[in-house]
PDB file of N, CA and C in Angstrom:
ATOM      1  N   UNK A   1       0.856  -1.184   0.000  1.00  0.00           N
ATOM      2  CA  UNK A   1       0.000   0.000   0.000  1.00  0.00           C
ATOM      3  C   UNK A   1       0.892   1.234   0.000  1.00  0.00           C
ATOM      4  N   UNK A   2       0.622   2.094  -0.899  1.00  0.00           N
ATOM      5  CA  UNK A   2       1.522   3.572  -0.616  1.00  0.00           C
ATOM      6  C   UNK A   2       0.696   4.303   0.311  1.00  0.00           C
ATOM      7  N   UNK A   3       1.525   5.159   0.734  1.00  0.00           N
ATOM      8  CA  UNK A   3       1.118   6.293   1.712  1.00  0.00           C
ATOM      9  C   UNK A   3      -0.049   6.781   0.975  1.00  0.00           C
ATOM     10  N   UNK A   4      -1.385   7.278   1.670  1.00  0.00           N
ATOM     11  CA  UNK A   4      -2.113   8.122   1.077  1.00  0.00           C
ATOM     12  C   UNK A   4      -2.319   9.608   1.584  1.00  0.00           C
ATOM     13  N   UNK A   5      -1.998   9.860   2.877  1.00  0.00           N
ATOM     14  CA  UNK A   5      -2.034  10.792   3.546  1.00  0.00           C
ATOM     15  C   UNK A   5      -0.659  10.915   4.872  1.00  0.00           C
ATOM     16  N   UNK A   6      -1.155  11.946   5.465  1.00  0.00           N
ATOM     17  CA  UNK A   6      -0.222  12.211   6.447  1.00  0.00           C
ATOM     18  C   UNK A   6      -1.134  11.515   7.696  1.00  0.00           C
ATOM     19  N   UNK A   7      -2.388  12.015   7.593  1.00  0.00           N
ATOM     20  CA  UNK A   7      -3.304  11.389   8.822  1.00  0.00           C
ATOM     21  C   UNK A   7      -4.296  10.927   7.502  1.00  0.00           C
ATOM     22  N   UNK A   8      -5.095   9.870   8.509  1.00  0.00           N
ATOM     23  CA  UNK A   8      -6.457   9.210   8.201  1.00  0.00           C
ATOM     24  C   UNK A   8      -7.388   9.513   8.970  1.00  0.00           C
ATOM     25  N   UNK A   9      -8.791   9.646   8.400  1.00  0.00           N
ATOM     26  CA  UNK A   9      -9.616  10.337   9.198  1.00  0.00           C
ATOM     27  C   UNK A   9     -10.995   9.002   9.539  1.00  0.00           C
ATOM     28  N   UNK A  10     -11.129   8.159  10.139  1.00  0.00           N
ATOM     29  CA  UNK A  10     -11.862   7.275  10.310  1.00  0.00           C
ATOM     30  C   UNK A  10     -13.527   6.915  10.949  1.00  0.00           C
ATOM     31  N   UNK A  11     -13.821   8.404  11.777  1.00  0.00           N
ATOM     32  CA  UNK A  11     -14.656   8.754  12.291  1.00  0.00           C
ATOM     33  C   UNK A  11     -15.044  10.154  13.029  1.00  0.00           C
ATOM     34  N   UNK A  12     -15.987  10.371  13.104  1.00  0.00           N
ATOM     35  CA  UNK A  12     -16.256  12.187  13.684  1.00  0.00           C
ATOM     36  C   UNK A  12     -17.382  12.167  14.823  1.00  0.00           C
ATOM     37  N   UNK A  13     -17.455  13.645  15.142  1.00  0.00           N
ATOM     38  CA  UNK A  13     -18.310  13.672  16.421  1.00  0.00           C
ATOM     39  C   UNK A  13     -19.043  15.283  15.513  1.00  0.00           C
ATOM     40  N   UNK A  14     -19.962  15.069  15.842  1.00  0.00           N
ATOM     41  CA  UNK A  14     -20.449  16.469  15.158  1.00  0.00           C
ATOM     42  C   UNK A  14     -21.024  17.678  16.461  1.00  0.00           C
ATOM     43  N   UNK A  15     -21.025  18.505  16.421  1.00  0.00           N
ATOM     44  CA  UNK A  15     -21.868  19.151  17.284  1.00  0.00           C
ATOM     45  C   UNK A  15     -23.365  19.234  17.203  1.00  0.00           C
ATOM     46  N   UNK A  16     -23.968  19.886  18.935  1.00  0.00           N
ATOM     47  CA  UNK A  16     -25.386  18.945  18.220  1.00  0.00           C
ATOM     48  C   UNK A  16     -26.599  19.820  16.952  1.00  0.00           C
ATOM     49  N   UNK A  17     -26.109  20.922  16.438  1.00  0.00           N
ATOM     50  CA  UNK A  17     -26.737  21.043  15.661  1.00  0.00           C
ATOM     51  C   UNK A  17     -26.264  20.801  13.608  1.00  0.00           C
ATOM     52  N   UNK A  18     -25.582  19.636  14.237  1.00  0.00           N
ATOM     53  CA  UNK A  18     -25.072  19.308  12.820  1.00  0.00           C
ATOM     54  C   UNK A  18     -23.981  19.979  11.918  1.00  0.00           C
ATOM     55  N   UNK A  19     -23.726  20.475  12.148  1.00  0.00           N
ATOM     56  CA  UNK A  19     -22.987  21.563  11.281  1.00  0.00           C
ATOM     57  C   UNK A  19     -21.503  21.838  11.150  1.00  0.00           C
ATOM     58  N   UNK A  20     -21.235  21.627  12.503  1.00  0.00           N
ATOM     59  CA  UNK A  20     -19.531  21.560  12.612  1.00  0.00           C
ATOM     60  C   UNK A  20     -19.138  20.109  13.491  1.00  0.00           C
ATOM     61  N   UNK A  21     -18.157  19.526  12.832  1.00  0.00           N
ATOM     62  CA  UNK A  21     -17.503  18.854  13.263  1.00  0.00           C
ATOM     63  C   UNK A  21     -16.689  19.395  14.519  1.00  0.00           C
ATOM     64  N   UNK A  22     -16.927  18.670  15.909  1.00  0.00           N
ATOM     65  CA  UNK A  22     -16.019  18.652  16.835  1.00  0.00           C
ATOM     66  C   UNK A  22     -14.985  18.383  17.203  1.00  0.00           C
ATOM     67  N   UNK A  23     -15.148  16.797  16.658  1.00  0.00           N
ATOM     68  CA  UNK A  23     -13.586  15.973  16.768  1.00  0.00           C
ATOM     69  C   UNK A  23     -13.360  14.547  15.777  1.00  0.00           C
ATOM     70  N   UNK A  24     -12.344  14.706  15.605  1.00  0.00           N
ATOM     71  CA  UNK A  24     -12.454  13.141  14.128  1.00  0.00           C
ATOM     72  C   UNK A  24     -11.491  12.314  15.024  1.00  0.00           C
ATOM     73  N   UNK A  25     -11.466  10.871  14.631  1.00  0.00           N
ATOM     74  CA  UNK A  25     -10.572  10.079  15.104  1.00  0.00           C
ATOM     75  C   UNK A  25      -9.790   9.866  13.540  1.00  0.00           C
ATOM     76  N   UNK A  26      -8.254   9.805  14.530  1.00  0.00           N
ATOM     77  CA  UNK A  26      -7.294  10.117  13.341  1.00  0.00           C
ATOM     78  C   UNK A  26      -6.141   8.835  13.741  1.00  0.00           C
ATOM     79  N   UNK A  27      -6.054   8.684  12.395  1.00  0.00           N
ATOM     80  CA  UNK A  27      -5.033   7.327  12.612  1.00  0.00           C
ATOM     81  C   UNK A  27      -3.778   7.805  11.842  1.00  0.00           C
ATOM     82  N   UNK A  28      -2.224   7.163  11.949  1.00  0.00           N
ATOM     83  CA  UNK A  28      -1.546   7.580  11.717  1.00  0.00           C
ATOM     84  C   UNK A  28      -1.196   6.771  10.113  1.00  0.00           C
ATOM     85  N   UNK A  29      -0.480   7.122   8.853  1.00  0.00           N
ATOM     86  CA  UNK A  29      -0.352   6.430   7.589  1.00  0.00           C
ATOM     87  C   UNK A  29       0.805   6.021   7.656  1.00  0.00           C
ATOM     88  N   UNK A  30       1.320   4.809   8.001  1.00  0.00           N
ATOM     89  CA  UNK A  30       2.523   4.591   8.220  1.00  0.00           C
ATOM     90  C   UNK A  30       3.136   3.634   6.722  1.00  0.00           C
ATOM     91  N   UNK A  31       2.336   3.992   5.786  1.00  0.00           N
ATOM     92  CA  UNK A  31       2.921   3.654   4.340  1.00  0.00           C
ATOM     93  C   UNK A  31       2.963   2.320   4.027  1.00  0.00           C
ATOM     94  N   UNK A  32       2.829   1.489   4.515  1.00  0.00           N
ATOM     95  CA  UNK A  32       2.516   0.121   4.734  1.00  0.00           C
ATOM     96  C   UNK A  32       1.408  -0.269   5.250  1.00  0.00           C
ATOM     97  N   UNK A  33       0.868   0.348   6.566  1.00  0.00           N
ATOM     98  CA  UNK A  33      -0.338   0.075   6.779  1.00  0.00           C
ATOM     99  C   UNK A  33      -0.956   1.445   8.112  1.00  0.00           C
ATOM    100  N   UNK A  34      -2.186   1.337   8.346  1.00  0.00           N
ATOM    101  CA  UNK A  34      -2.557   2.363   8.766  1.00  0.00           C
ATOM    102  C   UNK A  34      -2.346   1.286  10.355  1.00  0.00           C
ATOM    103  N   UNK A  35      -1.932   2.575  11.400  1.00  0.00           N
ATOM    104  CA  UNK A  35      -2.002   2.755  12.848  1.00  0.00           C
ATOM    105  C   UNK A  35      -2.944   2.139  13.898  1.00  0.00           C
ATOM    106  N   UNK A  36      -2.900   1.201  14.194  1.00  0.00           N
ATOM    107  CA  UNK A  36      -4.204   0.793  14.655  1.00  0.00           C
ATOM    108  C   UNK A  36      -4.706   1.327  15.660  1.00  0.00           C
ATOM    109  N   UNK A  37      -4.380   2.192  16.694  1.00  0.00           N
ATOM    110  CA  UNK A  37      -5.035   2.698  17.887  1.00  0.00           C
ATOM    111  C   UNK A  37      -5.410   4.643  17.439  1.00  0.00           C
ATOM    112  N   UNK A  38      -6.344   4.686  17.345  1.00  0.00           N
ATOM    113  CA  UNK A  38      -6.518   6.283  16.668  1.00  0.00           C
ATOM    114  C   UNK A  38      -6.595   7.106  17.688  1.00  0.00           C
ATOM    115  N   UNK A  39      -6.349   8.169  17.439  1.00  0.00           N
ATOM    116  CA  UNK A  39      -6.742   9.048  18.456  1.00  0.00           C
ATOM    117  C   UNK A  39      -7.709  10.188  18.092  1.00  0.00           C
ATOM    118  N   UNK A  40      -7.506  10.729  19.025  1.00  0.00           N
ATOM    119  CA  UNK A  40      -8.912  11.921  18.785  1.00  0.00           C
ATOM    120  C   UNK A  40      -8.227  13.700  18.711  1.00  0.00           C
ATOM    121  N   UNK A  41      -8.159  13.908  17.619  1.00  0.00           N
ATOM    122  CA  UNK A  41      -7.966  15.584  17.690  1.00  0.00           C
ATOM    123  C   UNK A  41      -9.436  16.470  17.207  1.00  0.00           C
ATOM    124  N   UNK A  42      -9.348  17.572  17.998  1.00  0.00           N
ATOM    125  CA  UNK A  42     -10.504  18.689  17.363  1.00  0.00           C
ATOM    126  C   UNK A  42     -10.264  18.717  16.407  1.00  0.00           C
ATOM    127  N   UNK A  43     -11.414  19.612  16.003  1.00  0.00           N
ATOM    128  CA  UNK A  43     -11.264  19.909  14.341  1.00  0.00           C
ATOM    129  C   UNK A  43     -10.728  21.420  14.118  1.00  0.00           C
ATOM    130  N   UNK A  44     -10.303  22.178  15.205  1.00  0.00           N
ATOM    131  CA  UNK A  44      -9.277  23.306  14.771  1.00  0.00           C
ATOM    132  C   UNK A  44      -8.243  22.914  15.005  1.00  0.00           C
ATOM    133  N   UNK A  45      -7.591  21.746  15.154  1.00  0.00           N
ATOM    134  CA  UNK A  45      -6.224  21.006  15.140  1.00  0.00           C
ATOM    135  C   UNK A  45      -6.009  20.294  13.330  1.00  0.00           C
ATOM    136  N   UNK A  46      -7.128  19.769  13.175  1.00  0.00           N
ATOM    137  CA  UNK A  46      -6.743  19.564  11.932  1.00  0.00           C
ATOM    138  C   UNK A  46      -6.818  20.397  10.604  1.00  0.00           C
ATOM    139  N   UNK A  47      -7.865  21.955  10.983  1.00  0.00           N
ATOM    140  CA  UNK A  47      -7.388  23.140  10.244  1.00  0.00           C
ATOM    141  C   UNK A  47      -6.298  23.668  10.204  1.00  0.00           C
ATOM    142  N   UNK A  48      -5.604  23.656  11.549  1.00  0.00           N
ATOM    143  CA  UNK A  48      -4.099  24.161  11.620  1.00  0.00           C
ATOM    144  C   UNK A  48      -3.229  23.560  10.907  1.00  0.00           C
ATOM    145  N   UNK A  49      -3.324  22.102  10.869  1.00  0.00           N
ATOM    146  CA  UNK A  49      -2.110  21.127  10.371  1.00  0.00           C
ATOM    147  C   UNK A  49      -2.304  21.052   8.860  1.00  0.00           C
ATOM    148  N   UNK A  50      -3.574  21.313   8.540  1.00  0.00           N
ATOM    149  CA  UNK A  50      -3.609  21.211   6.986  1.00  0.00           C
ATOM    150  C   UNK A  50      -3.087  22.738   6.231  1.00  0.00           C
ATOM    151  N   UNK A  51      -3.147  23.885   6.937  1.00  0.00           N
ATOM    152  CA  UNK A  51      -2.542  24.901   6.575  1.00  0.00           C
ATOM    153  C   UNK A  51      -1.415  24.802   6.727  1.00  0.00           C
ATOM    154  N   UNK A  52      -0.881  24.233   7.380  1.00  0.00           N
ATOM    155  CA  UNK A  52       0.892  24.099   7.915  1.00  0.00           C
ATOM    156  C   UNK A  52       0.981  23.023   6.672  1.00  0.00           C
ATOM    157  N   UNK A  53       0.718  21.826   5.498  1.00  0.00           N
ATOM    158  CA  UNK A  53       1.141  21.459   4.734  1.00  0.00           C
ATOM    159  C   UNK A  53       0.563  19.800   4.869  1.00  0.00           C
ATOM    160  N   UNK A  54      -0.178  19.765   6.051  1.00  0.00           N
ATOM    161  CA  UNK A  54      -0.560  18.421   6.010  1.00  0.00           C
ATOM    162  C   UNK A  54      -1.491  17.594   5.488  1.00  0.00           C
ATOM    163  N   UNK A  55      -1.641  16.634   4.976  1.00  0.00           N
ATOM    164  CA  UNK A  55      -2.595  16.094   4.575  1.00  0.00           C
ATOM    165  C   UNK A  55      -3.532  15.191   5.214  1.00  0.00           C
ATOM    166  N   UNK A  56      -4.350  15.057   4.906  1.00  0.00           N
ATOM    167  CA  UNK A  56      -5.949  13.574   5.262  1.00  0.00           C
ATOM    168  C   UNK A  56      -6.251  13.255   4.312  1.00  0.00           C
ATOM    169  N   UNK A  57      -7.076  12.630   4.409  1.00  0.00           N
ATOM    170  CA  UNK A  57      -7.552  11.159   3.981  1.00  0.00           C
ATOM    171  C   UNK A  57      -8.746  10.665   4.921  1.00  0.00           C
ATOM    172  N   UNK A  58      -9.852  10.565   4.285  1.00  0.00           N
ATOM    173  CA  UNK A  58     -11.158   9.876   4.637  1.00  0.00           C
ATOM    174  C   UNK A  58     -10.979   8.439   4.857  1.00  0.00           C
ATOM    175  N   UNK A  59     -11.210   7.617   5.512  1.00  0.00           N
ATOM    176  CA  UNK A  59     -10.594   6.023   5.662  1.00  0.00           C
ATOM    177  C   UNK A  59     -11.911   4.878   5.863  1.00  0.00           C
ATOM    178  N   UNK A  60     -12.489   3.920   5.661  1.00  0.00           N
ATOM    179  CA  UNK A  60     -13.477   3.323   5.623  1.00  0.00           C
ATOM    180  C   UNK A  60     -13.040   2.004   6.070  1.00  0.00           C
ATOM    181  N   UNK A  61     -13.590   1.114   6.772  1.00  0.00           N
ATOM    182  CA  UNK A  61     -13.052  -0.641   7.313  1.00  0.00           C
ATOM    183  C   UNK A  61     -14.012  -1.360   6.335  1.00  0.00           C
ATOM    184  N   UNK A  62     -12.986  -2.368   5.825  1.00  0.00           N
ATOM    185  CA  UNK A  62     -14.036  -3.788   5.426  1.00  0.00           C
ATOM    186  C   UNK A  62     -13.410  -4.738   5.561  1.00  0.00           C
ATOM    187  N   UNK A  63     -14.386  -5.879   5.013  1.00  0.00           N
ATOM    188  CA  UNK A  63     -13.324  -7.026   5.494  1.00  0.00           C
ATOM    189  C   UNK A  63     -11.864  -7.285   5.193  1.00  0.00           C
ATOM    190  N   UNK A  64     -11.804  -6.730   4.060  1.00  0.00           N
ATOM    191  CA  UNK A  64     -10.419  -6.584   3.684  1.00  0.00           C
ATOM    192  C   UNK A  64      -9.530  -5.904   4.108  1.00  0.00           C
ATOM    193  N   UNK A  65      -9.528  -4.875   4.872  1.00  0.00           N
ATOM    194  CA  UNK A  65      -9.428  -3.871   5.636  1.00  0.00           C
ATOM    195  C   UNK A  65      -9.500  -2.640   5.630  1.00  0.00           C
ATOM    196  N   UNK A  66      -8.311  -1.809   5.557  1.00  0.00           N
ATOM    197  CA  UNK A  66      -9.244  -0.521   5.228  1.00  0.00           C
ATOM    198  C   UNK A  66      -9.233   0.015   4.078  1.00  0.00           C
ATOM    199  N   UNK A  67      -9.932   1.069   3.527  1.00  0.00           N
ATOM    200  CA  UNK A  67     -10.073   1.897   1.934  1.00  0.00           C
ATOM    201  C   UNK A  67      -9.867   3.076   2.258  1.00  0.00           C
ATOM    202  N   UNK A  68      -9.052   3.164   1.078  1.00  0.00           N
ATOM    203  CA  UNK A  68      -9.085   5.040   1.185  1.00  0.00           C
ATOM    204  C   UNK A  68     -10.277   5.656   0.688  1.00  0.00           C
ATOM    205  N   UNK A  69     -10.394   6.493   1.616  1.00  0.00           N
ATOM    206  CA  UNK A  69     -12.022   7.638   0.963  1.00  0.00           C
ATOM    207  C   UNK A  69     -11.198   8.747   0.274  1.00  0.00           C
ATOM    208  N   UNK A  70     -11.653  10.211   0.340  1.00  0.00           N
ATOM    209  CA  UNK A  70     -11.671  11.547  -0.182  1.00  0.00           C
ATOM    210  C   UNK A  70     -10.493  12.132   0.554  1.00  0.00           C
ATOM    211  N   UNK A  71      -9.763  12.780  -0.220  1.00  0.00           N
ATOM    212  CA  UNK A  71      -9.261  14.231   0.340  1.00  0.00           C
ATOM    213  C   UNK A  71     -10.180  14.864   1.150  1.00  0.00           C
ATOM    214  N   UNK A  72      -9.232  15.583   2.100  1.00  0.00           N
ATOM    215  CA  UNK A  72     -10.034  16.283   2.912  1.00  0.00           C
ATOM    216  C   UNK A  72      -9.594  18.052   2.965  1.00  0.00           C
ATOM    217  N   UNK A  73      -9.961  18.644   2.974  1.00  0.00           N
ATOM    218  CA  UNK A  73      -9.831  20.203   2.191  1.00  0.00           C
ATOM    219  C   UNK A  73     -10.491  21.290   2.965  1.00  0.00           C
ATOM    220  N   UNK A  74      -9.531  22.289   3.387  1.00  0.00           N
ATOM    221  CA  UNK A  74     -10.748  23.476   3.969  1.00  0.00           C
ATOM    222  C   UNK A  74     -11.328  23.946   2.932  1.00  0.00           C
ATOM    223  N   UNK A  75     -12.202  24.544   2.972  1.00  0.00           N
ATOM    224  CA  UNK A  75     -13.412  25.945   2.261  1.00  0.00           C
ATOM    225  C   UNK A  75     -14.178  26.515   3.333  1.00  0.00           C
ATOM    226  N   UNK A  76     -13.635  28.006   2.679  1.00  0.00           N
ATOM    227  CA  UNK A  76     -14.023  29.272   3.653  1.00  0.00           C
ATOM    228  C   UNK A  76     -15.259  29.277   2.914  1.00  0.00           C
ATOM    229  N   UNK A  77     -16.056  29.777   3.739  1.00  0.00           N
ATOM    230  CA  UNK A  77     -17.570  30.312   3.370  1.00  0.00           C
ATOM    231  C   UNK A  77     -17.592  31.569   4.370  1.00  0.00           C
ATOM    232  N   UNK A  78     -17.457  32.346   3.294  1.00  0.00           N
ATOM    233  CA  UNK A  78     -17.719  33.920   4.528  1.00  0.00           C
ATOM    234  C   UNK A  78     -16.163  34.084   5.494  1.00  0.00           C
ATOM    235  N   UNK A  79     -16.464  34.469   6.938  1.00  0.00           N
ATOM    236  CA  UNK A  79     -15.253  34.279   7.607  1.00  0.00           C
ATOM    237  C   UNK A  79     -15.516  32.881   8.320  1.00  0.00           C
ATOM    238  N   UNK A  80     -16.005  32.105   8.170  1.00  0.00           N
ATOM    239  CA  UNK A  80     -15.773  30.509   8.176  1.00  0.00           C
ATOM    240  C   UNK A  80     -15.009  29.834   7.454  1.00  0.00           C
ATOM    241  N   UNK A  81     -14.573  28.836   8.636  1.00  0.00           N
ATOM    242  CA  UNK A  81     -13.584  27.164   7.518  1.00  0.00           C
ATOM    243  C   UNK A  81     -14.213  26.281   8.156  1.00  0.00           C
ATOM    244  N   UNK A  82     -14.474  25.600   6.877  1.00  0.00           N
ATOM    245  CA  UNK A  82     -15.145  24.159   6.999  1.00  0.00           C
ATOM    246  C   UNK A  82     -14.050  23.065   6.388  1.00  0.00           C
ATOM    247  N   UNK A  83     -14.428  22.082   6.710  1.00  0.00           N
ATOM    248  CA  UNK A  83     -13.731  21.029   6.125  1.00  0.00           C
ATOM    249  C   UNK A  83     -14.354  19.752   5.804  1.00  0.00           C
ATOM    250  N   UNK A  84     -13.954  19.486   4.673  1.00  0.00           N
ATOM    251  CA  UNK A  84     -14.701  19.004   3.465  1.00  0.00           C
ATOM    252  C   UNK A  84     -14.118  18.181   2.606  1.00  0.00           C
ATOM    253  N   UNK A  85     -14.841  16.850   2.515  1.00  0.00           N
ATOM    254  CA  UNK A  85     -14.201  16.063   0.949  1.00  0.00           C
ATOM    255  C   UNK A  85     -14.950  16.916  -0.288  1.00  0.00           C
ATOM    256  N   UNK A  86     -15.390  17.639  -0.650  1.00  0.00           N
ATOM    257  CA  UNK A  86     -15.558  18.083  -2.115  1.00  0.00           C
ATOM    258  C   UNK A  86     -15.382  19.910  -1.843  1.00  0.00           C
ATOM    259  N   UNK A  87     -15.547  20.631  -3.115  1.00  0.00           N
ATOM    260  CA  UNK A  87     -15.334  21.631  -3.329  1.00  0.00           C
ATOM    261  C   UNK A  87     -16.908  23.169  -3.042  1.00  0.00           C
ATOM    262  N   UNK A  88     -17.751  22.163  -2.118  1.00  0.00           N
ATOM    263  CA  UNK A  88     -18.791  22.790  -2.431  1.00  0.00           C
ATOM    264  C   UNK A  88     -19.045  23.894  -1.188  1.00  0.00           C
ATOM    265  N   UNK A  89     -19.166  25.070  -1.719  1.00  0.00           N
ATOM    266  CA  UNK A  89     -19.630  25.809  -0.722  1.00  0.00           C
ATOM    267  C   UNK A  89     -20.481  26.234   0.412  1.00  0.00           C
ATOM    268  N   UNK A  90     -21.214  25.054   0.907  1.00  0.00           N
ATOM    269  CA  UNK A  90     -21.548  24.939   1.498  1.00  0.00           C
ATOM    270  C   UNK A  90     -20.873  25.214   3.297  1.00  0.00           C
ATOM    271  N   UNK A  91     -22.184  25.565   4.014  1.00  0.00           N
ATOM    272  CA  UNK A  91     -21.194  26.298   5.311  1.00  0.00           C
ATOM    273  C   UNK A  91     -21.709  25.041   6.617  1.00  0.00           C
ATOM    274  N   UNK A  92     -21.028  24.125   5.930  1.00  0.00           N
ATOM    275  CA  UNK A  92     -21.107  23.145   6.837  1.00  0.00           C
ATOM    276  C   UNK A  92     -20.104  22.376   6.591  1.00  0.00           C
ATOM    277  N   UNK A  93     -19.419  21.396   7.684  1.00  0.00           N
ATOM    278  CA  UNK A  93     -18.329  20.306   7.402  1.00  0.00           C
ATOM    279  C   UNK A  93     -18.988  19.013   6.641  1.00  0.00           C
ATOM    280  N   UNK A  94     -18.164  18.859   6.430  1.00  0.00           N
ATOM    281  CA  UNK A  94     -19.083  17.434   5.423  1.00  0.00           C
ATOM    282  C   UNK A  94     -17.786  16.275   4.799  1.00  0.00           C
ATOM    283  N   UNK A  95     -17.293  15.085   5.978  1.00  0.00           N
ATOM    284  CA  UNK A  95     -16.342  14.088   5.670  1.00  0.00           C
ATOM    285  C   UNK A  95     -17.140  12.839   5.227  1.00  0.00           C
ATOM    286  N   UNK A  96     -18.283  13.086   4.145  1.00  0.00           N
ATOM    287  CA  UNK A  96     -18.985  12.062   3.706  1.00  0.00           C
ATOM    288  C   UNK A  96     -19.638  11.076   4.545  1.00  0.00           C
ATOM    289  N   UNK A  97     -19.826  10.288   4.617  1.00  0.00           N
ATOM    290  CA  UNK A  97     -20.266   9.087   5.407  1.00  0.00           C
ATOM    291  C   UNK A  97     -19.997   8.330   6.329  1.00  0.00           C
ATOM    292  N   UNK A  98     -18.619   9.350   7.545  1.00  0.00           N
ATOM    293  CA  UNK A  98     -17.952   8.133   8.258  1.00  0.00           C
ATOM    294  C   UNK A  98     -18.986   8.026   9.330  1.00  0.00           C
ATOM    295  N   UNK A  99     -18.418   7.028  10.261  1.00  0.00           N
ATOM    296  CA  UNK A  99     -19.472   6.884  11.359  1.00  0.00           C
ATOM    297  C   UNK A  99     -19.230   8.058  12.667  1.00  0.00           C
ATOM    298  N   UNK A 100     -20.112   8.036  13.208  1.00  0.00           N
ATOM    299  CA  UNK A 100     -20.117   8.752  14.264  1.00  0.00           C
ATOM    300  C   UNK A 100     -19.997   8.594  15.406  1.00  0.00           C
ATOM    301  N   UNK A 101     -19.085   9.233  16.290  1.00  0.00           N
ATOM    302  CA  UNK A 101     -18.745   8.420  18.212  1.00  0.00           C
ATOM    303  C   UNK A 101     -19.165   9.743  18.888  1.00  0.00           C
TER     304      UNK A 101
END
């Protein structure tokens, strides 16, 4: 497996009116295989690190094990940052379909 990211993003916590992500569980890409114990950073930790040059990666389990999902990307809307697998302006976070803790 090549590296796909710097972090993997495997699951989120949203706040309770939907809209912003609180905290993702993040696993580490160790280029061979992903990290098995994840941890938990906010989500203005992973705005910071992606401006500083870092990358994510959306991550999914199956039996086979895991898949890479989407890039993960800020977009400002207004004086907001969201973070986002696609390009859409929308003023909400949106990491597709992972599960939720």
């Amino acid at each position: 497996m090549d590296k796909w990211a710097d972090f993997l993003i495997s699951a989120v916590r949203y706040s309770a009116d939907d809209t912003h992500i609180e905290r993702v569980r993040v696993h580490e890409d160790l280029g061979d295989k992903v990290s098995g114990s994840p941890t938990e950073s906010l989500r203005t930790e992973v705005v910071k690190n992606i401006k500083n040059g870092k990358t994510y990666v959306t991550i999914f389990k199956s039996q086979a094990g895991w898949n890479k999902g989407q890039d993960v990307h800020i977009i400002k809307v207004g004086n907001e940052e969201f973070i986002r697998t696609d390009k859409n302006q929308t003023a909400r976070d949106n990491l597709e379909n992972l599960p939720t803790f």
